[in-house]
C-alpha atoms as a PDB file:
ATOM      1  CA  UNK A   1     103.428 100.325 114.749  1.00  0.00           C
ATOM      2  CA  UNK A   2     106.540  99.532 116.059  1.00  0.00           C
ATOM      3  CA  UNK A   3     108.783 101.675 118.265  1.00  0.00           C
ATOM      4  CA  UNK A   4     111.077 101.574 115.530  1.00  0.00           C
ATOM      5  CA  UNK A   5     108.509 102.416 113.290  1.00  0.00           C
ATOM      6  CA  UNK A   6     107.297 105.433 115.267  1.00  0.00           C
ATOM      7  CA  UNK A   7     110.704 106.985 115.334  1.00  0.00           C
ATOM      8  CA  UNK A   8     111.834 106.456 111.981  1.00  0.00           C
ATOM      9  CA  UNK A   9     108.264 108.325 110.654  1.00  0.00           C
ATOM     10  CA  UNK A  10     108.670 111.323 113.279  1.00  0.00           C
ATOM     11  CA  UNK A  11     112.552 111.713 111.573  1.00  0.00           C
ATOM     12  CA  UNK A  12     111.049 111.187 108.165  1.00  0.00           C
ATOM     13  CA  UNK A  13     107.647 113.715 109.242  1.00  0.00           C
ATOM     14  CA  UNK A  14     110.233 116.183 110.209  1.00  0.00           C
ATOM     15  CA  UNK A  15     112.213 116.138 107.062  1.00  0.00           C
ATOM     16  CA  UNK A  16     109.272 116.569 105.026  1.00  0.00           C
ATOM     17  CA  UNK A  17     108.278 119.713 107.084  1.00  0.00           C
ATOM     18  CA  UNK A  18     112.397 120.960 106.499  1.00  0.00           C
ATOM     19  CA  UNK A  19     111.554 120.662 102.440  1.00  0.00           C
ATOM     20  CA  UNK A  20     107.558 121.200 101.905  1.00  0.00           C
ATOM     21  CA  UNK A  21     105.077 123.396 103.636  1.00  0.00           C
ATOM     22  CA  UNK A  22     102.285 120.478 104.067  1.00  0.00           C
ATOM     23  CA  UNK A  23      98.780 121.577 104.185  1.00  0.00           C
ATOM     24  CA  UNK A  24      97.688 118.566 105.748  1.00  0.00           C
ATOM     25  CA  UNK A  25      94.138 119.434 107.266  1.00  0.00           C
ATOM     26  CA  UNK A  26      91.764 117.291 105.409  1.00  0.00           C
ATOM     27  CA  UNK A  27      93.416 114.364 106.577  1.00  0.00           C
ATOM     28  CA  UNK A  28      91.551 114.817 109.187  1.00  0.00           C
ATOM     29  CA  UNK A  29      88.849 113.558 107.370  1.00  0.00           C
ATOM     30  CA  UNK A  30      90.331 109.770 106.796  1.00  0.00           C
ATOM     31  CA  UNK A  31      88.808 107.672 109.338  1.00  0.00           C
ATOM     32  CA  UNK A  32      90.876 106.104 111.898  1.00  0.00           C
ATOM     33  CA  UNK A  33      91.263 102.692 110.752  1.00  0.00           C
ATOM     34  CA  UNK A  34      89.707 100.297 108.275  1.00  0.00           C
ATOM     35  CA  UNK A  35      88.574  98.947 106.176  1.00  0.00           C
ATOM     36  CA  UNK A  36      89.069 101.504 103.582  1.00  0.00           C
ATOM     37  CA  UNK A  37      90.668 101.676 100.074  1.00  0.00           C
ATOM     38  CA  UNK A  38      92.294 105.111 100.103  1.00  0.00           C
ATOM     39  CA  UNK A  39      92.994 106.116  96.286  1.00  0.00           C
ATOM     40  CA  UNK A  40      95.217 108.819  95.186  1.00  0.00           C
ATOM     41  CA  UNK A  41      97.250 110.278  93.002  1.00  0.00           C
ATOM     42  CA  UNK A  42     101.033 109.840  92.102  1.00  0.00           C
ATOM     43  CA  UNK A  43     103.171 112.428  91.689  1.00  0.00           C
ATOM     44  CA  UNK A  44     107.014 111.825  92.835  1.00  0.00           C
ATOM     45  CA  UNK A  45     109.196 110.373  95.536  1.00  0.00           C
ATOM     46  CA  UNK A  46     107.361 112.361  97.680  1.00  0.00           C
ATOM     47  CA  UNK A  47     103.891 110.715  98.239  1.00  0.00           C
ATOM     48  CA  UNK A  48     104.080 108.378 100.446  1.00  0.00           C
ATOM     49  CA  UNK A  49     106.906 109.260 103.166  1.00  0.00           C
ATOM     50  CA  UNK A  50     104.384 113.041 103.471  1.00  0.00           C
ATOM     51  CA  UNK A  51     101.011 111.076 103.106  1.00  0.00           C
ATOM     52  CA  UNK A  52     101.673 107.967 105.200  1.00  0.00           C
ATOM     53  CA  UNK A  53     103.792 109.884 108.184  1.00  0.00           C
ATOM     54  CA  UNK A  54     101.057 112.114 108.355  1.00  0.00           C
ATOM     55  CA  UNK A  55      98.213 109.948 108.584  1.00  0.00           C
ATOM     56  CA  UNK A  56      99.972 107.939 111.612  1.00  0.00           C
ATOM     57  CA  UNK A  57      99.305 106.365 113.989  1.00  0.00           C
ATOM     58  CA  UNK A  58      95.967 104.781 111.600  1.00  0.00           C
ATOM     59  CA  UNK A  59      97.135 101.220 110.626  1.00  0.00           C
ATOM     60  CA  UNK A  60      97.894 101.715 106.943  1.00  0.00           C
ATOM     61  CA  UNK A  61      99.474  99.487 104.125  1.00  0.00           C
ATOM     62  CA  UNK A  62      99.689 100.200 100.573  1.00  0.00           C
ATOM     63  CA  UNK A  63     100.985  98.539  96.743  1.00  0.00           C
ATOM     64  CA  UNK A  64     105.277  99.753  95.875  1.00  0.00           C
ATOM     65  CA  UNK A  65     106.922  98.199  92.831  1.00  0.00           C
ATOM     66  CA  UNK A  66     109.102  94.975  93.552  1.00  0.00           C
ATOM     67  CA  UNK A  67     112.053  96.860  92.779  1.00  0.00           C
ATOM     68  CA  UNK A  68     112.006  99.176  95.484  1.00  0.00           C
ATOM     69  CA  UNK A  69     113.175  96.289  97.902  1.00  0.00           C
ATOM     70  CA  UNK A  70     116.327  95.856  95.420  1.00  0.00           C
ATOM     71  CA  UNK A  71     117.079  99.286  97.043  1.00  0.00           C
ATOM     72  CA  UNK A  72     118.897  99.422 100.654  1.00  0.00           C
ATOM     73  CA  UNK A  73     117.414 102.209 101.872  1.00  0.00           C
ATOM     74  CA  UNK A  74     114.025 101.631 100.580  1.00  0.00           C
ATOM     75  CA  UNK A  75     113.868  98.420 100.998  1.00  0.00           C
ATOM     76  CA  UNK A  76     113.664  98.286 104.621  1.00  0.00           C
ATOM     77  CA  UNK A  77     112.097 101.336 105.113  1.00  0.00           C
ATOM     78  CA  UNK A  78     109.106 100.170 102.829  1.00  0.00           C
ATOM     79  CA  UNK A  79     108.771  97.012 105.441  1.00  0.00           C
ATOM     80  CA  UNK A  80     108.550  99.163 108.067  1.00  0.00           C
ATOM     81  CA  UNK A  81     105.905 100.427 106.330  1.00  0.00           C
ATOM     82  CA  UNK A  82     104.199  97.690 105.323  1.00  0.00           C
ATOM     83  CA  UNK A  83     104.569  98.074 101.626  1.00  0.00           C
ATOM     84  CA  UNK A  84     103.295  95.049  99.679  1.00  0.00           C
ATOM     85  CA  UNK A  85     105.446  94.290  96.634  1.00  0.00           C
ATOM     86  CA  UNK A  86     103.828  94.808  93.709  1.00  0.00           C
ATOM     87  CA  UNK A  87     104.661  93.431  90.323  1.00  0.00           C
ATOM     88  CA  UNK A  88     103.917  95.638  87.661  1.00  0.00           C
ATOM     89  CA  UNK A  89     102.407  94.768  83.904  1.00  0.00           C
ATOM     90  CA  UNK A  90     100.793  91.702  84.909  1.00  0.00           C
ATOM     91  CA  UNK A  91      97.976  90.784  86.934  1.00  0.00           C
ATOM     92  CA  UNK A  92      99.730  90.132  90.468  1.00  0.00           C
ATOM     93  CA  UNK A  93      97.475  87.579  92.737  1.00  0.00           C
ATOM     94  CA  UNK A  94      99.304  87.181  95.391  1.00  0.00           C
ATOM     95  CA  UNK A  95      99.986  91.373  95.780  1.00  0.00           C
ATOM     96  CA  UNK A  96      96.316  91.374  95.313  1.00  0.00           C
ATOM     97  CA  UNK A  97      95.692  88.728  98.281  1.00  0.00           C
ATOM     98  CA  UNK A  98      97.815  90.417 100.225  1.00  0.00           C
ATOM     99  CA  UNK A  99      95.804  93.800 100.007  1.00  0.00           C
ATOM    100  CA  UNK A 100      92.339  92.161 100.717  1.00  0.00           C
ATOM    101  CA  UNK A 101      94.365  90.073 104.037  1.00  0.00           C
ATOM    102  CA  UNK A 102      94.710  94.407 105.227  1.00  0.00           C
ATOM    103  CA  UNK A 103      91.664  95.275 104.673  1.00  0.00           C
ATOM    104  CA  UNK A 104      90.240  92.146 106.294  1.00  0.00           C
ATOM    105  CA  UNK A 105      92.299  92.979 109.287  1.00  0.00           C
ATOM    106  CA  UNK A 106      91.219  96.730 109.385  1.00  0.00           C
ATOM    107  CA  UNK A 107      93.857  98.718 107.265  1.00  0.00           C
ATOM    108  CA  UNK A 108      93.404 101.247 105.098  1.00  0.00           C
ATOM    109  CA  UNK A 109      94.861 100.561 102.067  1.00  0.00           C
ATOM    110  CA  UNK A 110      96.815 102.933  99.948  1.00  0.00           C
ATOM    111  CA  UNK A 111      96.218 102.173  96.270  1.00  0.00           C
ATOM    112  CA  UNK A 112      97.680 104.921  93.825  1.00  0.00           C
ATOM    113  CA  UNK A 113      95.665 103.506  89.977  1.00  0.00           C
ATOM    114  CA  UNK A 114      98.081 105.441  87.648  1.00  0.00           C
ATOM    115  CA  UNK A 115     100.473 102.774  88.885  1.00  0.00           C
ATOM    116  CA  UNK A 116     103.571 105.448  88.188  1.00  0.00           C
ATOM    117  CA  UNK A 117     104.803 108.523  88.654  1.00  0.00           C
ATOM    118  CA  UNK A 118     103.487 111.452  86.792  1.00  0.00           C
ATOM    119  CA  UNK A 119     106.081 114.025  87.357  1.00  0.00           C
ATOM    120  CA  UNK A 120     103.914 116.726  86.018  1.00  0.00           C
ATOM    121  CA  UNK A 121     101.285 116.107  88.461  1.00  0.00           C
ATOM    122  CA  UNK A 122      98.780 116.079  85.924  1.00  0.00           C
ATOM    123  CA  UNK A 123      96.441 112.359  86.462  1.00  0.00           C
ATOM    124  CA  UNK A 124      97.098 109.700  83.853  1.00  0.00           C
ATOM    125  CA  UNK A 125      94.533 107.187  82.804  1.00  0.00           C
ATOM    126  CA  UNK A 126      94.430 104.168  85.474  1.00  0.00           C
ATOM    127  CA  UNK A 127      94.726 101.108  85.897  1.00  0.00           C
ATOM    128  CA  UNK A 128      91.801  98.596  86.670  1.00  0.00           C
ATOM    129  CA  UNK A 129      93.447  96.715  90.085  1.00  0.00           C
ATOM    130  CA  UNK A 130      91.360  98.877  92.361  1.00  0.00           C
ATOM    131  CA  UNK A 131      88.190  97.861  91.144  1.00  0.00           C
ATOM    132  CA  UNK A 132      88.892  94.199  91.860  1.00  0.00           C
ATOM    133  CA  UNK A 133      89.788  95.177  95.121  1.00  0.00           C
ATOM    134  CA  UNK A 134      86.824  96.891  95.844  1.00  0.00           C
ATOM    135  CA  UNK A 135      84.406  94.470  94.640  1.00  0.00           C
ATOM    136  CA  UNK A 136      86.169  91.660  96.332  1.00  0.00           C
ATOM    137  CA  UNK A 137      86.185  93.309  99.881  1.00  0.00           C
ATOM    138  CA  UNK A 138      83.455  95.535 100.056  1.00  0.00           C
ATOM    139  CA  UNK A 139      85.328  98.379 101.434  1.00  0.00           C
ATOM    140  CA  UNK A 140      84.581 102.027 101.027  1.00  0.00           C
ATOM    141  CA  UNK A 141      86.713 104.255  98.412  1.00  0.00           C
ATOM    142  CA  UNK A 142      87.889 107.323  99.554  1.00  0.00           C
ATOM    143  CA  UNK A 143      89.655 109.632  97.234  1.00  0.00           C
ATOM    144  CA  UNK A 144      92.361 111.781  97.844  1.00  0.00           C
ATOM    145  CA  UNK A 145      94.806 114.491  95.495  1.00  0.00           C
ATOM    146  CA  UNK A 146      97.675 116.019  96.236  1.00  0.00           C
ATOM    147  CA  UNK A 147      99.379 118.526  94.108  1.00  0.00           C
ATOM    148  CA  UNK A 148     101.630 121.449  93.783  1.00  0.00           C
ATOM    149  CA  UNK A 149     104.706 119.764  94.397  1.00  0.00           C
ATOM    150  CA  UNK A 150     105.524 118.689  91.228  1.00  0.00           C
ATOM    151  CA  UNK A 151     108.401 121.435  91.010  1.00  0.00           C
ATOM    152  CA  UNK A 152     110.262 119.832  94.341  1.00  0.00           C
ATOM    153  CA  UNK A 153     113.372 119.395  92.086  1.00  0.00           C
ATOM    154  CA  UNK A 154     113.369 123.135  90.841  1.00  0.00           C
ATOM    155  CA  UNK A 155     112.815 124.738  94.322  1.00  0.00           C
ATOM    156  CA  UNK A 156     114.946 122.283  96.060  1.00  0.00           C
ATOM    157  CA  UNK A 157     117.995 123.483  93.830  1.00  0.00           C
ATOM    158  CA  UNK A 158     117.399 127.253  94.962  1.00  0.00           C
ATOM    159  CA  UNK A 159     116.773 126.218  98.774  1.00  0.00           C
ATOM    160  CA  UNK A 160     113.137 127.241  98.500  1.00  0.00           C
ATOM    161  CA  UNK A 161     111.095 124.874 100.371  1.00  0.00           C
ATOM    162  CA  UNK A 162     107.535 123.303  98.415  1.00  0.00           C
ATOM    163  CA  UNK A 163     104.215 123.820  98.867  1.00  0.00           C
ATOM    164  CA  UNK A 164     102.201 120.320  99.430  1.00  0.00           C
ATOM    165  CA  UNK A 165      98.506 120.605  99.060  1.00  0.00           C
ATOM    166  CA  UNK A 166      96.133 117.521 100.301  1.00  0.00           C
ATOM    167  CA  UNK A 167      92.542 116.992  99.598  1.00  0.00           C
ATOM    168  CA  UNK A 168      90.271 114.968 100.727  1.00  0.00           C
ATOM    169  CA  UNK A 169      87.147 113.841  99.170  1.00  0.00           C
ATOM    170  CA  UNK A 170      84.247 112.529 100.108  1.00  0.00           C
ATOM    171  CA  UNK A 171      83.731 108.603 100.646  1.00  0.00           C
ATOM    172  CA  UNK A 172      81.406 105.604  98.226  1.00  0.00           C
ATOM    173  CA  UNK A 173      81.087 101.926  97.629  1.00  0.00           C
ATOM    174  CA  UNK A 174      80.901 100.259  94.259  1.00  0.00           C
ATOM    175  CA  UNK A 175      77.861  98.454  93.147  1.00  0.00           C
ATOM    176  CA  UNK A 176      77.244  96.714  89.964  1.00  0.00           C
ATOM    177  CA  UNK A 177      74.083  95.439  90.815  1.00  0.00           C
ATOM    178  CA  UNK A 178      74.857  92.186  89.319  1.00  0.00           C
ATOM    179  CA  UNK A 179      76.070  93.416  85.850  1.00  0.00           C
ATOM    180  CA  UNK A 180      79.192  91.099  84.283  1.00  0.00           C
ATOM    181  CA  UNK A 181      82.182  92.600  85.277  1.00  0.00           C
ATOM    182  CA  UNK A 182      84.033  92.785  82.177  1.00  0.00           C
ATOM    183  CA  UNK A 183      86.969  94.054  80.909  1.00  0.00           C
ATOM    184  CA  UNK A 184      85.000  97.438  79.705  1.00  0.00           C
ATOM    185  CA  UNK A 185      83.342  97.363  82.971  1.00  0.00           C
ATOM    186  CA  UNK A 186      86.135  97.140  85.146  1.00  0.00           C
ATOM    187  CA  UNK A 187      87.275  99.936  82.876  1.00  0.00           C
ATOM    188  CA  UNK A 188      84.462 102.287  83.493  1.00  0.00           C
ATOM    189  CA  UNK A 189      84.400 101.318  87.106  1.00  0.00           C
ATOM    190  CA  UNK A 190      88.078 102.894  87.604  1.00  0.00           C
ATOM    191  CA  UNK A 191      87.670 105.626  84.907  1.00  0.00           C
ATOM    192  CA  UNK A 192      84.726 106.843  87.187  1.00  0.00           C
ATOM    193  CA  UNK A 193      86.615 106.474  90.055  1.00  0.00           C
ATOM    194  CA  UNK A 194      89.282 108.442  88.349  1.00  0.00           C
ATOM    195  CA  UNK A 195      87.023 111.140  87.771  1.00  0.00           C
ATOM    196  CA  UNK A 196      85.882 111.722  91.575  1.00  0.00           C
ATOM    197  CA  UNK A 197      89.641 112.409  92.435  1.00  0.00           C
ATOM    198  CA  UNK A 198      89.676 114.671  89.433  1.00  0.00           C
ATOM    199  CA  UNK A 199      87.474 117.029  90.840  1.00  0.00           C
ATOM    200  CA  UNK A 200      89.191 117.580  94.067  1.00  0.00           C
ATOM    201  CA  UNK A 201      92.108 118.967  92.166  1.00  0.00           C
ATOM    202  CA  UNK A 202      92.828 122.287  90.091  1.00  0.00           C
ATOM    203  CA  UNK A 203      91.797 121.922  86.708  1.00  0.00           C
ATOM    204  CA  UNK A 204      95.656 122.110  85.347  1.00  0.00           C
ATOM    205  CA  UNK A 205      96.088 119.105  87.262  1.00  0.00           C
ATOM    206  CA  UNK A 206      93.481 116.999  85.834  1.00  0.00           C
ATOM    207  CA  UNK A 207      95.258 115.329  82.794  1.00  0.00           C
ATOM    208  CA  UNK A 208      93.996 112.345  80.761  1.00  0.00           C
ATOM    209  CA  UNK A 209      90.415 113.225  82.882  1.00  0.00           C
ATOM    210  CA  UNK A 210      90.014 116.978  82.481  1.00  0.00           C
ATOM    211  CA  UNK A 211      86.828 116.990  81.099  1.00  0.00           C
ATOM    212  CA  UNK A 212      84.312 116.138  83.799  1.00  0.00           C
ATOM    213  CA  UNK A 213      81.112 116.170  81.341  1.00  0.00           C
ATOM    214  CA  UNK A 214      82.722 112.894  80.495  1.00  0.00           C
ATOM    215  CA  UNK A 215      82.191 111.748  83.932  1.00  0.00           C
ATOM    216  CA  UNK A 216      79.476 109.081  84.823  1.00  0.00           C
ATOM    217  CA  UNK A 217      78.920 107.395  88.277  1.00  0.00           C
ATOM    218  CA  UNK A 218      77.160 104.511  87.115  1.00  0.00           C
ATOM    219  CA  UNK A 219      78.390 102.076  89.132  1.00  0.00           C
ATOM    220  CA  UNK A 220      79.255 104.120  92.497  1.00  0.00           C
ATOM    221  CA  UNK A 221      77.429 104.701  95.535  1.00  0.00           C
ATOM    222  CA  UNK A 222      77.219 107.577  97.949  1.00  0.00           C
ATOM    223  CA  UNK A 223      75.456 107.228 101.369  1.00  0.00           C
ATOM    224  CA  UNK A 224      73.757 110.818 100.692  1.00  0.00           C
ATOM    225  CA  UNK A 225      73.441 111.632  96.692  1.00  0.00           C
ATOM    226  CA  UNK A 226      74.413 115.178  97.617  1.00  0.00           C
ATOM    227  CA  UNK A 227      77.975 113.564  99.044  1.00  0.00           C
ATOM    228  CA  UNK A 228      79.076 113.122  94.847  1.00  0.00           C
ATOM    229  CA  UNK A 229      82.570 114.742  94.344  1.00  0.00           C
ATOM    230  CA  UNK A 230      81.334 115.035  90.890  1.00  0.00           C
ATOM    231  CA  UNK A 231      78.336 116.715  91.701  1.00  0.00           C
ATOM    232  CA  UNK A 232      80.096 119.484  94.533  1.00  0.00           C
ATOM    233  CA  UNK A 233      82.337 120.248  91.829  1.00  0.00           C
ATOM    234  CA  UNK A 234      80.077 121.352  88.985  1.00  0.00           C
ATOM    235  CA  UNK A 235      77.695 123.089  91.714  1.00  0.00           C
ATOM    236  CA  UNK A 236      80.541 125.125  92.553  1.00  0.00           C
END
């Protein structure tokens, strides 16, 4: 990063820390660099400046909509850090290419599937993108939830600062073992992915994929069995 770049995220780190409490910890557990597909959930305007100011100085890019760059605040800010416009409601190649270039060169790569804003914090169902991504480079998925801050707007109103809670799961690689990837596949494929992020939050916040006896794993791999989200969570 840029000198530029390292000032602007240690303002933008500090203002964060002004408005949220941050429990930050298990980003400890994101490796240092790439390649990695780093999936999580997406709650409000407040995502990325906490998540991606905090996990400096790794070498990290990640998907924005097109329109952000319309903005002039945004806009260059996103640049700086290196956002990759992203065309929503169609199948974008070239955002696509530009995502498997990072990971080629050792990014991790920020990829939130709901592909908008919840608001409530609770997940919504996904969208497929990440398992093309995946398959094409190879690269580990690591999922990761935040939550709790969902009620920024309230508490900001009556000067109460937010509390921002990170998890970190545990890591696994996709393998279809040479099954057609298909629309329904790619569709289980992400729903499963889905449902390894699930568990790392409350239950409130689990939305469209509360129920975890709908969970399969079909199609993911962990180095060590006993490393399955899924599987921590119901033991516990």
């Amino acid at each position: 990063m840029t000198l530029t770049g390292w000032i602007v995220s240690q303002i933008v780190k500090g203002l964060t820390h002004v408005l949220c409490r941050v429990d930050a910890a298990q980003l400890a557990r994101v490796p240092e660099r790439g390649p990695l597909i780093l999936v999580a959930n997406h709650v409000n305007f407040l995502d990325v400046p906490v998540v991606f100011t905090h996990l400096q100085p790794r070498p990290i890019a990640g998907f924005s909509k097109v329109e952000t760059w319309d903005h002039p605040f945004l806009g260059p800010l996103f640049t700086l850090y290196n956002a990759i416009p992203l065309r929503r409601g169609e199948a974008d190649v070239a955002a696509l290419r530009k995502g498997l270039d990072a990971l080629q060169a050792g990014c991790i790569l920020g990829v939130a599937p709901e592909g908008t804003r919840s608001g409530n914090g609770q997940l919504q169902r996904a969208h497929p993108g990440v398992v093309t991504l995946a398959l094409h480079s190879g690269a580990p998925v690591l999922p990761m939830a935040c939550y709790g801050y969902e009620i920024f707007k309230h508490n900001f109103k009556r000067l109460r600062r937010t509390d921002f809670h990170i998890v970190v799961g545990n890591p696994f690689n996709l393998n279809v073992n040479g099954t057609t990837v298909t629309r329904q596949v790619r569709r289980q494929i992400v729903d499963e992915i889905m449902y390894q992020m699930a568990t790392l939050l409350p239950p409130a916040y689990r939305g469209y994929y509360s129920d975890l006896g709908h969970a399969t794993e079909t199609f993911l791999r962990f180095s060590d069995p006993a490393q399955s989200n899924l599987r921590r969570a119901q033991e516990h």
